[in-house]
C-alpha atoms as a PDB file:
ATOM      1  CA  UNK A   1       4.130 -15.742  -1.443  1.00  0.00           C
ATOM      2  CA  UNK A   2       5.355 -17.017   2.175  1.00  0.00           C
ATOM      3  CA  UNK A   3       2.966 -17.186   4.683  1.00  0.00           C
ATOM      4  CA  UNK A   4       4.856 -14.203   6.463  1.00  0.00           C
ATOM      5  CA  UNK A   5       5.818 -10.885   4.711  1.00  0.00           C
ATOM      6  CA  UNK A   6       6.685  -7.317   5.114  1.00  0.00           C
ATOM      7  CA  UNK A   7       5.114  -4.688   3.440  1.00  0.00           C
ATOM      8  CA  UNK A   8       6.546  -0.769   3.011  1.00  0.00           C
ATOM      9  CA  UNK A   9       3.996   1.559   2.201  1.00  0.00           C
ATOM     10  CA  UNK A  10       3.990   5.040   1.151  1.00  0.00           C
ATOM     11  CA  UNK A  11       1.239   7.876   0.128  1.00  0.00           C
ATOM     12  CA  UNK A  12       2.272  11.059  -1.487  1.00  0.00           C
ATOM     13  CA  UNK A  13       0.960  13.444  -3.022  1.00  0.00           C
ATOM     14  CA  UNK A  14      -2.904  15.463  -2.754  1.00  0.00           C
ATOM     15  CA  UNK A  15      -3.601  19.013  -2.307  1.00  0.00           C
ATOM     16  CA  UNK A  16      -0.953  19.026   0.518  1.00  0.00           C
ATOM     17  CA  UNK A  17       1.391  17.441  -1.253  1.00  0.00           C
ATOM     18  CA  UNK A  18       2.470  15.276   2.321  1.00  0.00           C
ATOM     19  CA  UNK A  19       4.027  12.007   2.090  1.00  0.00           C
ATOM     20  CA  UNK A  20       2.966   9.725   5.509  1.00  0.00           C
ATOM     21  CA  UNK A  21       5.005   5.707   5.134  1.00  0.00           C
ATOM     22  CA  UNK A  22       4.950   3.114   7.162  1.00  0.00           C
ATOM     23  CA  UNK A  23       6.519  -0.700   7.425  1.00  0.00           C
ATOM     24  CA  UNK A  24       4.435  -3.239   8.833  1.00  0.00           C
ATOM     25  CA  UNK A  25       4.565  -7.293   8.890  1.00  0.00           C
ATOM     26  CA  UNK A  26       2.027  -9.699   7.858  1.00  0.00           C
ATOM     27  CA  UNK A  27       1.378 -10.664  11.916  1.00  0.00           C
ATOM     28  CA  UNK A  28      -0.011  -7.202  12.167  1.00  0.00           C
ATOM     29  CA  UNK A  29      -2.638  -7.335   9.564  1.00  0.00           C
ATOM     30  CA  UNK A  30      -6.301  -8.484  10.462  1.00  0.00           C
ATOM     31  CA  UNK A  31      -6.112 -11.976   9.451  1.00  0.00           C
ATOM     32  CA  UNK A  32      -9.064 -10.386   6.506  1.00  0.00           C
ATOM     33  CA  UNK A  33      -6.791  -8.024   5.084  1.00  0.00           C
ATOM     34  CA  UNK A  34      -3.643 -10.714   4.919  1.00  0.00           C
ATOM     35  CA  UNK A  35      -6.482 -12.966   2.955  1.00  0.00           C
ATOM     36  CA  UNK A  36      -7.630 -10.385   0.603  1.00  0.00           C
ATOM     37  CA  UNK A  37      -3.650  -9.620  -0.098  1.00  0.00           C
ATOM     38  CA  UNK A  38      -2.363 -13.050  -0.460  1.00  0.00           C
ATOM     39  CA  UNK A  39      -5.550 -13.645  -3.053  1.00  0.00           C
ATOM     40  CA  UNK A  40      -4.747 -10.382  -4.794  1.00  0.00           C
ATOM     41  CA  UNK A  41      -1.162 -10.879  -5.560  1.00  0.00           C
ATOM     42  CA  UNK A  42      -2.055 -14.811  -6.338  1.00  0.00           C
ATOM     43  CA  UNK A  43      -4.191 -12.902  -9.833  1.00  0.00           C
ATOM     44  CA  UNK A  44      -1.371 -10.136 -10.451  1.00  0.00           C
ATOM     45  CA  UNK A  45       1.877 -10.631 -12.110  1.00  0.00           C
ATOM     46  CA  UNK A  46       5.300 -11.320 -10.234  1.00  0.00           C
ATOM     47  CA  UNK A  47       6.802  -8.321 -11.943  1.00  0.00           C
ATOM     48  CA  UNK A  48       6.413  -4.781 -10.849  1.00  0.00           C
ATOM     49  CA  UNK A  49       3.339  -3.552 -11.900  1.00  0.00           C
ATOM     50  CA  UNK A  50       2.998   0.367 -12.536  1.00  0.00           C
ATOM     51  CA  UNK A  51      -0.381   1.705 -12.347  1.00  0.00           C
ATOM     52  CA  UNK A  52       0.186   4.987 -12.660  1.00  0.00           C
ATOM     53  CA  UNK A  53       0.196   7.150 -15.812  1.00  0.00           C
ATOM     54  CA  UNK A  54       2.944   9.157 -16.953  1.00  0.00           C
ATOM     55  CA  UNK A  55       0.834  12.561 -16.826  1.00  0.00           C
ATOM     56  CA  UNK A  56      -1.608  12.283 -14.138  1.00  0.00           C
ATOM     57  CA  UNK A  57      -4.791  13.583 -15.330  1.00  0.00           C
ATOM     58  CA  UNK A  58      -5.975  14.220 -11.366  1.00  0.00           C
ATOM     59  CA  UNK A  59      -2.761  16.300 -10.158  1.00  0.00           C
ATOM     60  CA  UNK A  60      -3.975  16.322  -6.891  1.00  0.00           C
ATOM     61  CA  UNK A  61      -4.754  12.793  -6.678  1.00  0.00           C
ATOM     62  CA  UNK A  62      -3.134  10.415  -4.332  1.00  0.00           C
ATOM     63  CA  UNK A  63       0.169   7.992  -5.469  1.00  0.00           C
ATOM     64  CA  UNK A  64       0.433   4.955  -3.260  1.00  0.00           C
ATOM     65  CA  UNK A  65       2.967   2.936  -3.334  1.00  0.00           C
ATOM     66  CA  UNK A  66       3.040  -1.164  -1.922  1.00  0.00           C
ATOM     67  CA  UNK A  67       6.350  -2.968  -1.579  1.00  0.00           C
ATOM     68  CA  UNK A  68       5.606  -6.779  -0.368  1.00  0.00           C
ATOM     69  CA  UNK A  69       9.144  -8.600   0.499  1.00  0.00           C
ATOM     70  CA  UNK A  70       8.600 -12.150   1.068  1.00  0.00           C
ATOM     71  CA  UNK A  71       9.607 -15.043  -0.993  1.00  0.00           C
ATOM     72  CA  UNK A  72      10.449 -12.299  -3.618  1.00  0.00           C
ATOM     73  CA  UNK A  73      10.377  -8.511  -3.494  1.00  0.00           C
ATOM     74  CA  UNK A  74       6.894  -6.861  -5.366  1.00  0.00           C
ATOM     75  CA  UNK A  75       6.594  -3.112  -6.050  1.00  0.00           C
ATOM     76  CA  UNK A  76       3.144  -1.794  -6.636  1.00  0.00           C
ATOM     77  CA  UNK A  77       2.623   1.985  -7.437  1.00  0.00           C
ATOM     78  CA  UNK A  78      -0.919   3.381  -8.090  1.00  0.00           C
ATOM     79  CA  UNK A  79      -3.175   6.653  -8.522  1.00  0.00           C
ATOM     80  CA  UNK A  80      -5.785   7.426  -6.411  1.00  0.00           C
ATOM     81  CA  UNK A  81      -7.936   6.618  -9.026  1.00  0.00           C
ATOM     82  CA  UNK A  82      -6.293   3.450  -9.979  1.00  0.00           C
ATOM     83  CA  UNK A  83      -6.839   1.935  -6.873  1.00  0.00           C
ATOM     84  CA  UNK A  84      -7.499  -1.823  -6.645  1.00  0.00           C
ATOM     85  CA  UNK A  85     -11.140  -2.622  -5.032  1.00  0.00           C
ATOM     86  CA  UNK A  86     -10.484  -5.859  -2.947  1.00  0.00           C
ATOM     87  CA  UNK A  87      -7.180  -3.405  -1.437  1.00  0.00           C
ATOM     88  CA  UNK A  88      -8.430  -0.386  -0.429  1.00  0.00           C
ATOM     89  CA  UNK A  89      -9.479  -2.339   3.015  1.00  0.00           C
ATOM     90  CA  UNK A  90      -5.587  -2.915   3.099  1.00  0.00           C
ATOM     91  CA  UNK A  91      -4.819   1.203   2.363  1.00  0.00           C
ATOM     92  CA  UNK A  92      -7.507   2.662   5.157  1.00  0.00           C
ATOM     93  CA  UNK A  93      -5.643  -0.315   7.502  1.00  0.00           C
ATOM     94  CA  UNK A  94      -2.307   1.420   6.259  1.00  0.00           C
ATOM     95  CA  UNK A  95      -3.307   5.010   6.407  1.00  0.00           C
ATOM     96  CA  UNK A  96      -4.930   4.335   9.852  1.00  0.00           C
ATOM     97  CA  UNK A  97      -1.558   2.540  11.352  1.00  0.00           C
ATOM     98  CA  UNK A  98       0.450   5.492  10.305  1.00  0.00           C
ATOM     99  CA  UNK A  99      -1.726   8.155  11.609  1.00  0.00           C
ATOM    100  CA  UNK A 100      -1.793   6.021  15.047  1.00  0.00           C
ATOM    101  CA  UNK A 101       2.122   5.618  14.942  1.00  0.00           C
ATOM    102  CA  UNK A 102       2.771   9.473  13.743  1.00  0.00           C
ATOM    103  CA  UNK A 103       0.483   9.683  17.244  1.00  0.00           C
ATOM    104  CA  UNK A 104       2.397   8.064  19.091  1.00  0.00           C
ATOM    105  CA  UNK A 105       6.250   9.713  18.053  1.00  0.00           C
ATOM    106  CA  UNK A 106       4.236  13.212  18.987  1.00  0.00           C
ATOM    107  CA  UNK A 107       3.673  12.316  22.793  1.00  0.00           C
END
């Protein structure tokens, strides 16, 4: 992976069904988060990797979705349940950034 990179994210799904998304850059991830990301996908397959089973035992479970476009375009998709440990630093970053920009459109 390049040192710089854009990731789309999206969360859908839960007992209100809501879908929030948001695009950020590498250059606006703490410089933690960017580690713990780069070392991830360094240990995960190039190819898309889907996480999440067919039927969903947890209907009202989270599905989060990671696209990372940088030297090459990865697709991540995961259950709530399914989620990785060293990323879910990277999904409250996520889920905070889109509250604060959701914010922000409002006023």
């Amino acid at each position: 992976m390049t040192n710089k990179f854009n990731i789309s994210y999206e969360r859908s799904g839960g007992f209100m069904g809501q879908t929030i998304s948001c695009e950020v850059n590498s250059d606006e991830l703490p410089h933690d988060l960017r580690n713990h990301l780069s070392e991830w996908l360094q240990h995960t397959p190039s190819t898309n990797l889907e996480q999440t089973p067919a039927s969903d035992p947890y209907p009202d479970h989270f599905k989060y979705v990671l696209k990372i476009n940088g030297h090459n375009m990865q697709e991540f998709t995961f259950s709530e349940s399914d989620l990785p440990k060293k990323l879910i630093p990277l999904f409250n970053f996520l889920n905070l950034h889109t509250r604060q920009k959701q914010k922000k459109r409002r006023r």
